[in-house]
C-alpha atoms as a PDB file:
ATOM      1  CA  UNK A   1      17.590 -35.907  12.702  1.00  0.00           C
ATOM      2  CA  UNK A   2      16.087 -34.139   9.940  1.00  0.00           C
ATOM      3  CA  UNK A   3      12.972 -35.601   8.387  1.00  0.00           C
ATOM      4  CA  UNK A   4      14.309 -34.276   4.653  1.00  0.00           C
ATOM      5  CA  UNK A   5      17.317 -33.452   2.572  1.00  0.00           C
ATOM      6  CA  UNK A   6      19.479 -31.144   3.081  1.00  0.00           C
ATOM      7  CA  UNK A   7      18.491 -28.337   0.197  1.00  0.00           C
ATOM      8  CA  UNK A   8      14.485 -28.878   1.772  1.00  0.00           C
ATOM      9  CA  UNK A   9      15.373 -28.522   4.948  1.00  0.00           C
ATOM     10  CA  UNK A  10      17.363 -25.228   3.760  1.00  0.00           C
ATOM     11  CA  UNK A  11      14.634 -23.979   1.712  1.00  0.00           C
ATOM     12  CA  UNK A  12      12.263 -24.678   4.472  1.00  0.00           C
ATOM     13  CA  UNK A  13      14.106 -22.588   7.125  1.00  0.00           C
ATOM     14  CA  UNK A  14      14.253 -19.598   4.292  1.00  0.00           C
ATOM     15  CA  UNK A  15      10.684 -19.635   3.806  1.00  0.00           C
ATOM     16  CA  UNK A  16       9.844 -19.395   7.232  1.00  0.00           C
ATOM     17  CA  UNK A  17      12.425 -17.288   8.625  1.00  0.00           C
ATOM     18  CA  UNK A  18      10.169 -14.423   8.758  1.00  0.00           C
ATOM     19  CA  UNK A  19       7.147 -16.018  10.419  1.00  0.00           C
ATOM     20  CA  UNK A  20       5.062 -16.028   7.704  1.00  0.00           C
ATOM     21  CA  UNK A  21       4.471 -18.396   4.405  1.00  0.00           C
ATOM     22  CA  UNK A  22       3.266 -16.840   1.613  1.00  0.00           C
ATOM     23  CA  UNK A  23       1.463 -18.388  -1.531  1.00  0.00           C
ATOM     24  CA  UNK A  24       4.672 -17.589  -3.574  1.00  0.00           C
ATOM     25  CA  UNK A  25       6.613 -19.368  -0.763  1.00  0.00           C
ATOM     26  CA  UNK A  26       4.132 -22.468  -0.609  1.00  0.00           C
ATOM     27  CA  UNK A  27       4.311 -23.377  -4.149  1.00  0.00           C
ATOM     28  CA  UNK A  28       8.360 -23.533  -4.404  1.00  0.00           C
ATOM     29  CA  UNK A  29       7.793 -25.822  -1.422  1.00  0.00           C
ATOM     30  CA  UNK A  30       5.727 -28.495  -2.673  1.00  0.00           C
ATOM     31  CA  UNK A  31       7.109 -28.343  -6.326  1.00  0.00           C
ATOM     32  CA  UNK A  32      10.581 -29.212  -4.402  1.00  0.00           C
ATOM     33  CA  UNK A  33       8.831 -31.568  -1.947  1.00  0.00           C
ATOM     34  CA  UNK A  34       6.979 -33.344  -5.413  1.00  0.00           C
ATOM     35  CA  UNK A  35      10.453 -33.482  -7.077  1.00  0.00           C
ATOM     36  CA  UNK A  36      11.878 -35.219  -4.139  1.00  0.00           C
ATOM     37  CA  UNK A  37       9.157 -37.602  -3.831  1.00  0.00           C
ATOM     38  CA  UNK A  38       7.691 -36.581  -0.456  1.00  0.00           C
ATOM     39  CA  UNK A  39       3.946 -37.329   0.301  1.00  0.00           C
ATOM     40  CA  UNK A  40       2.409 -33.641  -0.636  1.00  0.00           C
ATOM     41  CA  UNK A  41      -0.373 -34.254   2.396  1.00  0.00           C
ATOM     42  CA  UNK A  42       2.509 -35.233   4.977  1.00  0.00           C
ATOM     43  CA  UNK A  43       4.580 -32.220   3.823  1.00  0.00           C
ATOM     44  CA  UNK A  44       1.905 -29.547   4.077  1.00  0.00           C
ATOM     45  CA  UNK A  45       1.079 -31.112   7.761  1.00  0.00           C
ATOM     46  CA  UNK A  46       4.756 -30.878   8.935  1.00  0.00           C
ATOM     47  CA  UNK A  47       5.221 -27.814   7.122  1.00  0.00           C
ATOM     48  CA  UNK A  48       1.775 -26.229   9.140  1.00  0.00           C
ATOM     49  CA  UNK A  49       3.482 -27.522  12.478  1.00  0.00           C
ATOM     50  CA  UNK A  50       6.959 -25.680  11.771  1.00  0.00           C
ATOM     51  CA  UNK A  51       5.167 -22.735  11.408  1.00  0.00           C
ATOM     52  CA  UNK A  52       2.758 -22.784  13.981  1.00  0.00           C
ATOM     53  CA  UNK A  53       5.667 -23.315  16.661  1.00  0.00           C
ATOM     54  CA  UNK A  54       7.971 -20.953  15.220  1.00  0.00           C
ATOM     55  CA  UNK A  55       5.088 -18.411  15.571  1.00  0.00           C
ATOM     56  CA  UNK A  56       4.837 -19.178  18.895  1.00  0.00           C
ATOM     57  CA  UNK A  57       8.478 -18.923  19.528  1.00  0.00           C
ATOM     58  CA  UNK A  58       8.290 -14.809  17.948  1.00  0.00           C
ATOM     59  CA  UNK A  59       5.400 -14.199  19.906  1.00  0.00           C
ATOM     60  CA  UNK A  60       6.999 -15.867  23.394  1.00  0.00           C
ATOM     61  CA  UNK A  61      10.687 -13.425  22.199  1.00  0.00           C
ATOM     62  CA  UNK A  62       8.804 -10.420  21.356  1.00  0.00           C
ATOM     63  CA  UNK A  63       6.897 -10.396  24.897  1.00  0.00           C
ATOM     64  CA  UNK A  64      10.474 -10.519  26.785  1.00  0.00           C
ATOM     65  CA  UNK A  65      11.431  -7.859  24.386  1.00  0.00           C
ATOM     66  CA  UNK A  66       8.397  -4.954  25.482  1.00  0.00           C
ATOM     67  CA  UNK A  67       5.242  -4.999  26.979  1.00  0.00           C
ATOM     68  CA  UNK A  68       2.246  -4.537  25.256  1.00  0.00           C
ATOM     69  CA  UNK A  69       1.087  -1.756  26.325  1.00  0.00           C
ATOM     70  CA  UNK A  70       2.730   1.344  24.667  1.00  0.00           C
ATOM     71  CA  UNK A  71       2.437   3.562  27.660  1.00  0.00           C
ATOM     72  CA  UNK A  72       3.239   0.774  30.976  1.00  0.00           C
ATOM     73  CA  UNK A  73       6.472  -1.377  31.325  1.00  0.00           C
ATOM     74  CA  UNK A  74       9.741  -1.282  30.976  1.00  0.00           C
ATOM     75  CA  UNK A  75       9.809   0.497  27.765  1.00  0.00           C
ATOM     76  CA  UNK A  76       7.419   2.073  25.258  1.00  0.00           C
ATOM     77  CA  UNK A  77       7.490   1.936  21.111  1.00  0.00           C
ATOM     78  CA  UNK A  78       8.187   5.625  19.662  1.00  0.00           C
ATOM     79  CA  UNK A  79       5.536   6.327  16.952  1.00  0.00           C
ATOM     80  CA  UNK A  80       7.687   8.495  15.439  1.00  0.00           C
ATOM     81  CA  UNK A  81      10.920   6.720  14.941  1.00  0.00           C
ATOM     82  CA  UNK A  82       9.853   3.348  16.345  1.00  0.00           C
ATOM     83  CA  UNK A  83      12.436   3.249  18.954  1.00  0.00           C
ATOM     84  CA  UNK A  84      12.391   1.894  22.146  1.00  0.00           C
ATOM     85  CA  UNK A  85      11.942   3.872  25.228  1.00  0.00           C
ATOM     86  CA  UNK A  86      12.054   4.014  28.795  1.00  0.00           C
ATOM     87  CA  UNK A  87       8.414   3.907  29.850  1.00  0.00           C
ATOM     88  CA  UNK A  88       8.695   7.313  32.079  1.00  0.00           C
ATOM     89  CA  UNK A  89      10.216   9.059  29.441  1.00  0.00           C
ATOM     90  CA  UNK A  90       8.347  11.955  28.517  1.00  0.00           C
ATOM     91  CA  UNK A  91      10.439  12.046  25.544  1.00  0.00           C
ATOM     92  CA  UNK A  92      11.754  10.377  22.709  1.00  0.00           C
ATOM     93  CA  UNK A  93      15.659  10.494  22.622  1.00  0.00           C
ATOM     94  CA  UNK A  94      15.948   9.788  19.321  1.00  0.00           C
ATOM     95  CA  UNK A  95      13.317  12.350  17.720  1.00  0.00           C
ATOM     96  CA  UNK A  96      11.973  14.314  20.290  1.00  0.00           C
ATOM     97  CA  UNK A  97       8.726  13.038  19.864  1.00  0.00           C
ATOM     98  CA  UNK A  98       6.863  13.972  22.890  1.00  0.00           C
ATOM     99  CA  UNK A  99       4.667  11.386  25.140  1.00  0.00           C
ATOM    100  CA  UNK A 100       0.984  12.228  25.968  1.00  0.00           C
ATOM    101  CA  UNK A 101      -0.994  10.449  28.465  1.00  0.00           C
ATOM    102  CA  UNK A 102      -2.614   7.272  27.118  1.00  0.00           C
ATOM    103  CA  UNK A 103      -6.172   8.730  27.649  1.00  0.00           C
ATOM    104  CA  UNK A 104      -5.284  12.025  25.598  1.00  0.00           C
ATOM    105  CA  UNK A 105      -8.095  12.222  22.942  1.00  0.00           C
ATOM    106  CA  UNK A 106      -6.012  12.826  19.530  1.00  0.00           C
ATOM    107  CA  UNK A 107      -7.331  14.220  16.713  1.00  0.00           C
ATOM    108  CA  UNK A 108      -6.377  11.326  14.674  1.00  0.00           C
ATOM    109  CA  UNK A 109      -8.642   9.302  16.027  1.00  0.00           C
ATOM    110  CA  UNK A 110     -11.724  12.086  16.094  1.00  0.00           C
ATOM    111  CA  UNK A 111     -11.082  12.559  12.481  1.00  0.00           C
ATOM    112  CA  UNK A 112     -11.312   8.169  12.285  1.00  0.00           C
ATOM    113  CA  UNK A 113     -14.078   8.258  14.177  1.00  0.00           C
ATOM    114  CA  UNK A 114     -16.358  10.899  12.280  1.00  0.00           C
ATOM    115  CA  UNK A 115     -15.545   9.390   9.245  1.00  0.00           C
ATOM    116  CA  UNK A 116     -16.326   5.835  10.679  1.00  0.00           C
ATOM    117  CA  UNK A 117     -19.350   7.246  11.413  1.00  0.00           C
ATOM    118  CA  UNK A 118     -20.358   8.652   7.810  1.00  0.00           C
ATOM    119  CA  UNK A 119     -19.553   5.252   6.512  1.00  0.00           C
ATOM    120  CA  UNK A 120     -21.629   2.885   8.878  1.00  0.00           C
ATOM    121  CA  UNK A 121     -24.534   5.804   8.282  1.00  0.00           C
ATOM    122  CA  UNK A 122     -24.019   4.652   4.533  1.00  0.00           C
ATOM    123  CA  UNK A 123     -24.151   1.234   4.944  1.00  0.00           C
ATOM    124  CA  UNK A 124     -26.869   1.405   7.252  1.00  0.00           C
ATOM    125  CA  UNK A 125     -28.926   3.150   4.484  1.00  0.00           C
ATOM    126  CA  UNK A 126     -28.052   0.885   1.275  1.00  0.00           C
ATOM    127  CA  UNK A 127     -29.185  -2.301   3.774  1.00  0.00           C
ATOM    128  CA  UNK A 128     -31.954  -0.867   4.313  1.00  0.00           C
ATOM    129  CA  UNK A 129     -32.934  -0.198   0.863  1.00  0.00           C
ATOM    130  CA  UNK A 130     -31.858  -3.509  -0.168  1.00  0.00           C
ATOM    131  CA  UNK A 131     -33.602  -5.619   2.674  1.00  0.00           C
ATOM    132  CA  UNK A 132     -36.975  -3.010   2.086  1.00  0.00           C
ATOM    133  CA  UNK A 133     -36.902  -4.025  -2.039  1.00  0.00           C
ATOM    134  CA  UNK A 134     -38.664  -0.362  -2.087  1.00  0.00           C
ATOM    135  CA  UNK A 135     -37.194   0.614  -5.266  1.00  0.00           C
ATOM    136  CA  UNK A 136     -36.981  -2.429  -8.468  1.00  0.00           C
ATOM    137  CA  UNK A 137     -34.214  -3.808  -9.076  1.00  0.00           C
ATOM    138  CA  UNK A 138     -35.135  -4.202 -13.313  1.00  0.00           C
ATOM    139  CA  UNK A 139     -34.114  -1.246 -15.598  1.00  0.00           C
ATOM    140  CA  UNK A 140     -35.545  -0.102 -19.046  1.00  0.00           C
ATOM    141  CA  UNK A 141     -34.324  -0.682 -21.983  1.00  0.00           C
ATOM    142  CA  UNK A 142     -32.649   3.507 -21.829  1.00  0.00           C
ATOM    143  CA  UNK A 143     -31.869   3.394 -18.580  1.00  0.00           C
ATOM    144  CA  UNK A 144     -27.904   2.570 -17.357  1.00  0.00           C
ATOM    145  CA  UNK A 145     -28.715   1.597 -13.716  1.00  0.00           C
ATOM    146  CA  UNK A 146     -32.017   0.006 -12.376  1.00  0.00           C
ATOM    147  CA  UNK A 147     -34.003   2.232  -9.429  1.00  0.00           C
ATOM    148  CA  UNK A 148     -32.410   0.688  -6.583  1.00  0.00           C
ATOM    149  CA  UNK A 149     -28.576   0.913  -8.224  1.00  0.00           C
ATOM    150  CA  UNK A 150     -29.363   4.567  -8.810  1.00  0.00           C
ATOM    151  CA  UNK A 151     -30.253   5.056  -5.319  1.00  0.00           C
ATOM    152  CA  UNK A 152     -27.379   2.811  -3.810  1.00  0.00           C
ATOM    153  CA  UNK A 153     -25.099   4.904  -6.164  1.00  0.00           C
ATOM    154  CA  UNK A 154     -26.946   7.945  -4.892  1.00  0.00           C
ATOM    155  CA  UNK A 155     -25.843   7.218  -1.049  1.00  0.00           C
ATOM    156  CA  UNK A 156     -22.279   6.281  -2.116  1.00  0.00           C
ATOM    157  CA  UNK A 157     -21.449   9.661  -3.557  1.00  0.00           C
ATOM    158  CA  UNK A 158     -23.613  11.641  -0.570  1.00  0.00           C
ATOM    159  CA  UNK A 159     -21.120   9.315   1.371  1.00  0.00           C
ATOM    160  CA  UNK A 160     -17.965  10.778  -0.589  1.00  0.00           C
ATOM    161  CA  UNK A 161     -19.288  14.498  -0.343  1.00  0.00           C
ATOM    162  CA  UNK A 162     -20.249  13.853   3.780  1.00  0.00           C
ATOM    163  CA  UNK A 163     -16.439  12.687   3.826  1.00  0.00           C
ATOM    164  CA  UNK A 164     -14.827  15.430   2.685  1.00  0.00           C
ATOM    165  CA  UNK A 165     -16.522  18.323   3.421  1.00  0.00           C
ATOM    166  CA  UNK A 166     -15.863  16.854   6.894  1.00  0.00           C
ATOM    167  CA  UNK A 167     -12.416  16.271   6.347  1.00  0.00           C
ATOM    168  CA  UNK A 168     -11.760  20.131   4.740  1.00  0.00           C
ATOM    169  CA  UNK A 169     -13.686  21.690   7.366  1.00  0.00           C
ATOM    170  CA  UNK A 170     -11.626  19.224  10.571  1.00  0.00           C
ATOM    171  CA  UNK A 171      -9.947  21.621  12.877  1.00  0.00           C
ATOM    172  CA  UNK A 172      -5.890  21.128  12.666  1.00  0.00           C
ATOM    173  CA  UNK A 173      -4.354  20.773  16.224  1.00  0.00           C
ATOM    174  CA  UNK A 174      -1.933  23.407  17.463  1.00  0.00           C
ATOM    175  CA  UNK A 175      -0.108  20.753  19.343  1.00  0.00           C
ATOM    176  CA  UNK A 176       2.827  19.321  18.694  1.00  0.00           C
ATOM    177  CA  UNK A 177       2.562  15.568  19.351  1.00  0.00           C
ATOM    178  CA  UNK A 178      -1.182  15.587  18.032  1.00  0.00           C
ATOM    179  CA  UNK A 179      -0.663  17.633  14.515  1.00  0.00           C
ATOM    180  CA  UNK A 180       2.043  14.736  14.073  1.00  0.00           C
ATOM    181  CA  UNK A 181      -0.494  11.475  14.631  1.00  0.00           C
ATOM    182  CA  UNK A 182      -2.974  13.428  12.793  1.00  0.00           C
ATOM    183  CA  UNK A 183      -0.741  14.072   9.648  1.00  0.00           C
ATOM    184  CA  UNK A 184       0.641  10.336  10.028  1.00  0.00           C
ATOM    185  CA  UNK A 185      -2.695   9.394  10.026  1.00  0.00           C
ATOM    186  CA  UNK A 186      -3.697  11.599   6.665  1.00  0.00           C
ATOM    187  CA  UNK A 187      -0.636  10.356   5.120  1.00  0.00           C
ATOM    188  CA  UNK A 188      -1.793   6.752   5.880  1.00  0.00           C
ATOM    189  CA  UNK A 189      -5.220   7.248   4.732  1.00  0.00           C
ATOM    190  CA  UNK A 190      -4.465   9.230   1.148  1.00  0.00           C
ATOM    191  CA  UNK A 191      -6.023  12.256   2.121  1.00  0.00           C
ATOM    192  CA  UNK A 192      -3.587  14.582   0.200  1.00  0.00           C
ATOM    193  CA  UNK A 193      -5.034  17.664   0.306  1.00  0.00           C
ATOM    194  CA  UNK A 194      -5.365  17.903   4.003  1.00  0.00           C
ATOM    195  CA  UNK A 195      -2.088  16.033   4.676  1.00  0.00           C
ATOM    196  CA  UNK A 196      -0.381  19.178   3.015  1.00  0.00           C
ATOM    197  CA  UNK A 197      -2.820  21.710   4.566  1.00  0.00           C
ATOM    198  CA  UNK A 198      -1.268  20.235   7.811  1.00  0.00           C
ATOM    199  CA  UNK A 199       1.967  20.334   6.756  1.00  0.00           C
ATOM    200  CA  UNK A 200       2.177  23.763   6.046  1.00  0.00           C
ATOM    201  CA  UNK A 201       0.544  24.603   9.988  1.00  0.00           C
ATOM    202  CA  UNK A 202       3.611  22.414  10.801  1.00  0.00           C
ATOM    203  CA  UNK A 203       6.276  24.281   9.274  1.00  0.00           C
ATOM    204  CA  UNK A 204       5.076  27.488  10.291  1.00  0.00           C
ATOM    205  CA  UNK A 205       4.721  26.494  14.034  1.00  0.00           C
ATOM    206  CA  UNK A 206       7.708  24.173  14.518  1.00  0.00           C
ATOM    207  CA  UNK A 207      10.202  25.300  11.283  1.00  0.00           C
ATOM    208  CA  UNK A 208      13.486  23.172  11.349  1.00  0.00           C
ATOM    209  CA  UNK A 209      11.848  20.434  13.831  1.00  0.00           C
ATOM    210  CA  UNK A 210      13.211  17.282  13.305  1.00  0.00           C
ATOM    211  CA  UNK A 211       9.924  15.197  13.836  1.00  0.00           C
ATOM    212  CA  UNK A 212       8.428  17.085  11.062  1.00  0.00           C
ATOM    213  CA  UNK A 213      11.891  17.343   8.806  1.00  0.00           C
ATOM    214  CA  UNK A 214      11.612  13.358   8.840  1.00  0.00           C
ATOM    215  CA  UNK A 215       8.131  13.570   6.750  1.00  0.00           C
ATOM    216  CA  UNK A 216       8.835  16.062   4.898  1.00  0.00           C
ATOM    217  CA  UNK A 217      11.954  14.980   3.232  1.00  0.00           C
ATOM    218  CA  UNK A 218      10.279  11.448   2.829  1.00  0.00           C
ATOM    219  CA  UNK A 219       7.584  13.451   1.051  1.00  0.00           C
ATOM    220  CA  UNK A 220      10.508  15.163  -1.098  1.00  0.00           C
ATOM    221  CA  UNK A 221      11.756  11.947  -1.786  1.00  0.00           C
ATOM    222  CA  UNK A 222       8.742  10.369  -2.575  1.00  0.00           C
ATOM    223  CA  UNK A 223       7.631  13.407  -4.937  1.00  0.00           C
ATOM    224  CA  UNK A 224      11.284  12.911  -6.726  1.00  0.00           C
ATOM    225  CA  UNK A 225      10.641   9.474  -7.358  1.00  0.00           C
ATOM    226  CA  UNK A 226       6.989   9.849  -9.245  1.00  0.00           C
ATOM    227  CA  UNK A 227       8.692  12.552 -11.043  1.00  0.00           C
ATOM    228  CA  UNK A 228      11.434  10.620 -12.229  1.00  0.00           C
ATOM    229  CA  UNK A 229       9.300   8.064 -13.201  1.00  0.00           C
ATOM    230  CA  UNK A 230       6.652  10.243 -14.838  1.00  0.00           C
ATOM    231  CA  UNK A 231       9.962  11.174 -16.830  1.00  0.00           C
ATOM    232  CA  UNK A 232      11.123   7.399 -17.231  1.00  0.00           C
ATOM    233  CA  UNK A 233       7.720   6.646 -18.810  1.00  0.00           C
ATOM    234  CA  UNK A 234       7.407  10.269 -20.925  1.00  0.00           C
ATOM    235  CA  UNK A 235      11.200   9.592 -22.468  1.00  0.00           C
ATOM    236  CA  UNK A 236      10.539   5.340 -22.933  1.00  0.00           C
ATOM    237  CA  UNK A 237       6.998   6.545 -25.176  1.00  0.00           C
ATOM    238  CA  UNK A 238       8.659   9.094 -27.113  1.00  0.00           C
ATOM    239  CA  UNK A 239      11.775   6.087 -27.850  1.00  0.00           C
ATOM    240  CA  UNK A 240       9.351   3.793 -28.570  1.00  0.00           C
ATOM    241  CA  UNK A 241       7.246   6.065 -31.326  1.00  0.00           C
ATOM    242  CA  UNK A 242      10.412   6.377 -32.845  1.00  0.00           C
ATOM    243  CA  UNK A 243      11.531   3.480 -32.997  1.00  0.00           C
ATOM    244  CA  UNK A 244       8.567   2.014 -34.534  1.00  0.00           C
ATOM    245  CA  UNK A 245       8.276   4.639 -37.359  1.00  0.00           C
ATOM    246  CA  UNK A 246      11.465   4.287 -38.066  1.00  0.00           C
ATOM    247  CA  UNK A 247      11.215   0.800 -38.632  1.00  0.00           C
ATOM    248  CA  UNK A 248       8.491   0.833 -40.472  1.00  0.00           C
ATOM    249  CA  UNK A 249      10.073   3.395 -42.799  1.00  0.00           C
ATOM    250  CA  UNK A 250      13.650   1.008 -42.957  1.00  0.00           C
ATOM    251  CA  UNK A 251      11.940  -2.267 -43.649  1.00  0.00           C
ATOM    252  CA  UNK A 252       9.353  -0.292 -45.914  1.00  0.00           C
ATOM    253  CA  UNK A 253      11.966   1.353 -48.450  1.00  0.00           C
ATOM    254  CA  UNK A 254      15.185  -0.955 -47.994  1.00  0.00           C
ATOM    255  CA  UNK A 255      13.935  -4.743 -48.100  1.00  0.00           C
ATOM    256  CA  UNK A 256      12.986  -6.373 -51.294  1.00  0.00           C
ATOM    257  CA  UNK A 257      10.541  -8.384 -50.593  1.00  0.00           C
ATOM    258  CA  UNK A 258       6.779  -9.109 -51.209  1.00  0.00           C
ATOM    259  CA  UNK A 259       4.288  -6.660 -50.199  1.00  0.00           C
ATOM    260  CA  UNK A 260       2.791  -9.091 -47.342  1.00  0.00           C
ATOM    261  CA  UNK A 261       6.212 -10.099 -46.016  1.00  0.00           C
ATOM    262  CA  UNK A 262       6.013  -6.154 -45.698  1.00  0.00           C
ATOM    263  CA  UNK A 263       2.995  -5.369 -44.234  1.00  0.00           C
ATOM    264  CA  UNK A 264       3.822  -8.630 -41.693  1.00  0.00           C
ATOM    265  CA  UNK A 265       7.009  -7.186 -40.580  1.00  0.00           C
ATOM    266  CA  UNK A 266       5.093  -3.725 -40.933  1.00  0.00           C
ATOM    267  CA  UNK A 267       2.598  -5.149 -37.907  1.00  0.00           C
ATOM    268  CA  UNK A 268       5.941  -6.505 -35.855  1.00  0.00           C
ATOM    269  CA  UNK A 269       7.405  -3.137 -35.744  1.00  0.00           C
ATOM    270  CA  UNK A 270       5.551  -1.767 -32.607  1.00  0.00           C
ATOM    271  CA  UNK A 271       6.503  -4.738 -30.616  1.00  0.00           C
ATOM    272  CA  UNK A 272      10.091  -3.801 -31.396  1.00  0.00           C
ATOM    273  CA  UNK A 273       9.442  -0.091 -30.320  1.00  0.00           C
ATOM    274  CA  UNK A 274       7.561  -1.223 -26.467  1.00  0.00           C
ATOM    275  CA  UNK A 275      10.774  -3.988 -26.174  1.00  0.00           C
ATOM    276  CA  UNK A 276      12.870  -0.472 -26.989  1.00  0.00           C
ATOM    277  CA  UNK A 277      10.684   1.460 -24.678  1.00  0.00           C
ATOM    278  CA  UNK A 278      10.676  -1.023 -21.611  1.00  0.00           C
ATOM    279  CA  UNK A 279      14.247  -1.122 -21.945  1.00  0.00           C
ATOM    280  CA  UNK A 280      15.077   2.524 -21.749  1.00  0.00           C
ATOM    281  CA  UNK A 281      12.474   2.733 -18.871  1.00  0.00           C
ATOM    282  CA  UNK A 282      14.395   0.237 -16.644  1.00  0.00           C
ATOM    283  CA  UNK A 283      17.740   2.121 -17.321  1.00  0.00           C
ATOM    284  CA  UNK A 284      16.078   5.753 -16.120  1.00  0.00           C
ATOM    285  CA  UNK A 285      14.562   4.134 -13.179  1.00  0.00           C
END
């Protein structure tokens, strides 16, 4: 027997279909719950039970489903593709992505670790100068930061510079399997200028390989789609100017009325031009 209506119940199930309840998700809740006179307290308790247990219920599925361990088992996750695999496979049916041993050191996480590394060195060193009070924390009446903000700021952009000049100067793997977590990895991170540097060691070693066609044309695509929207946004400003002068000029030289019903409708005018704008934004996108 079900504890509420019908449409709760329904709207319950949709909110937690997916394991999770968002804010977003929360707040539809209880304003339906409030509307339908349920005790808020009671609700959130049953509604913290529901999704504790179907949690529980994913987590009890997804271990029948694979092991996990990405190398032992049954079957094994493809990083590439995300398919699952026979756990002897050496290779991916689907991509051709190529297993390593689980104890293979990949350059991926080398590159994490160094610049793990730089960053705990950094945050060792602003402690230190925070916990030592060695440099005042009071500026003059010219000066933009106080002593110790200078030298925290100081250690954040060594940090930057440490970063990547270590980055630039990181060997790029000849192998197959590693050059792809390590440009995965870049790609994850934002690090666009070595990302491409590795891309280009990619197509020249393994042209026409379909592990490596997969990011690139998501890379194409992605590129096409800023594009287009640098476009969208170039077109929807150059609309909008016009719009608003022209009008200004219309309501300027063509309504008889008083000079501050003019200047008012004068001041409106750009609010016409960014409705104009937004509009033939949406309709390029």
């Amino acid at each position: 027997m079900s504890l509420y209506s019908e449409k709760m119940e329904a709207l319950i199930d949709a909110a937690l279909a997916d394991g999770v309840l968002t804010e977003k998700e929360k707040q539809i809740l209880f304003k339906k719950a409030q509307a339908e006179g349920i005790d808020l307290d009671e609700f959130e308790m049953v509604l913290d039970a529901r999704l504790v247990e179907l949690q529980k219920k994913q987590k009890k599925e997804e271990s029948h489903v694979a092991p996990k361990s990405e190398k032992f088992g049954d079957v094994r996750k493809c990083p590439a593709c995300g398919a699952l695999v026979p756990a002897l496979a050496g290779v991916c049916p689907e991509c051709g992505y190529e297993f390593s041993g689980v104890t293979a050191s990949l350059s991926s996480q080398k590159l994490a670790k160094g610049i793990a590394e730089i960053k705990k060195d950094a945050a060792d060193k602003k402690n230190e100068i925070i916990k030592s009070g060695k440099y005042s924390t009071k500026k003059s009446k010219l000066a933009i930061f106080s002593p110790q903000e200078e030298a925290l700021n100081s250690i954040t952009s060594d940090e930057y510079s440490q970063i990547n000049s270590f980055i630039n100067s990181f060997p790029i793997p000849n192998a197959k399997n590693d050059l792809f977590d390590l440009i995965m990895y870049l790609k994850a991170q934002g690090y666009q200028d070595k990302y491409q540097e590795c891309m280009d060691r990619a197509k020249m070693l393994f042209p026409n390989d379909s592990l490596f066609d997969k990011i690139l044309n998501t890379t194409k695509s992605e590129k096409a789609k800023e594009k287009k929207e640098e476009t969208a946004e170039t077109i929807s400003i150059i609309v909008g100017v016009i719009v608003t002068g022209l009008a200004i000029y219309l309501e300027w030289n063509f309504l008889i009325i008083g000079w501050g019903w003019r200047l008012l409708i004068a001041l409106l005018c750009p609010w016409c031009g960014v409705a104009v704008a937004s509009i033939v934004k949406n309709k390029i996108e």
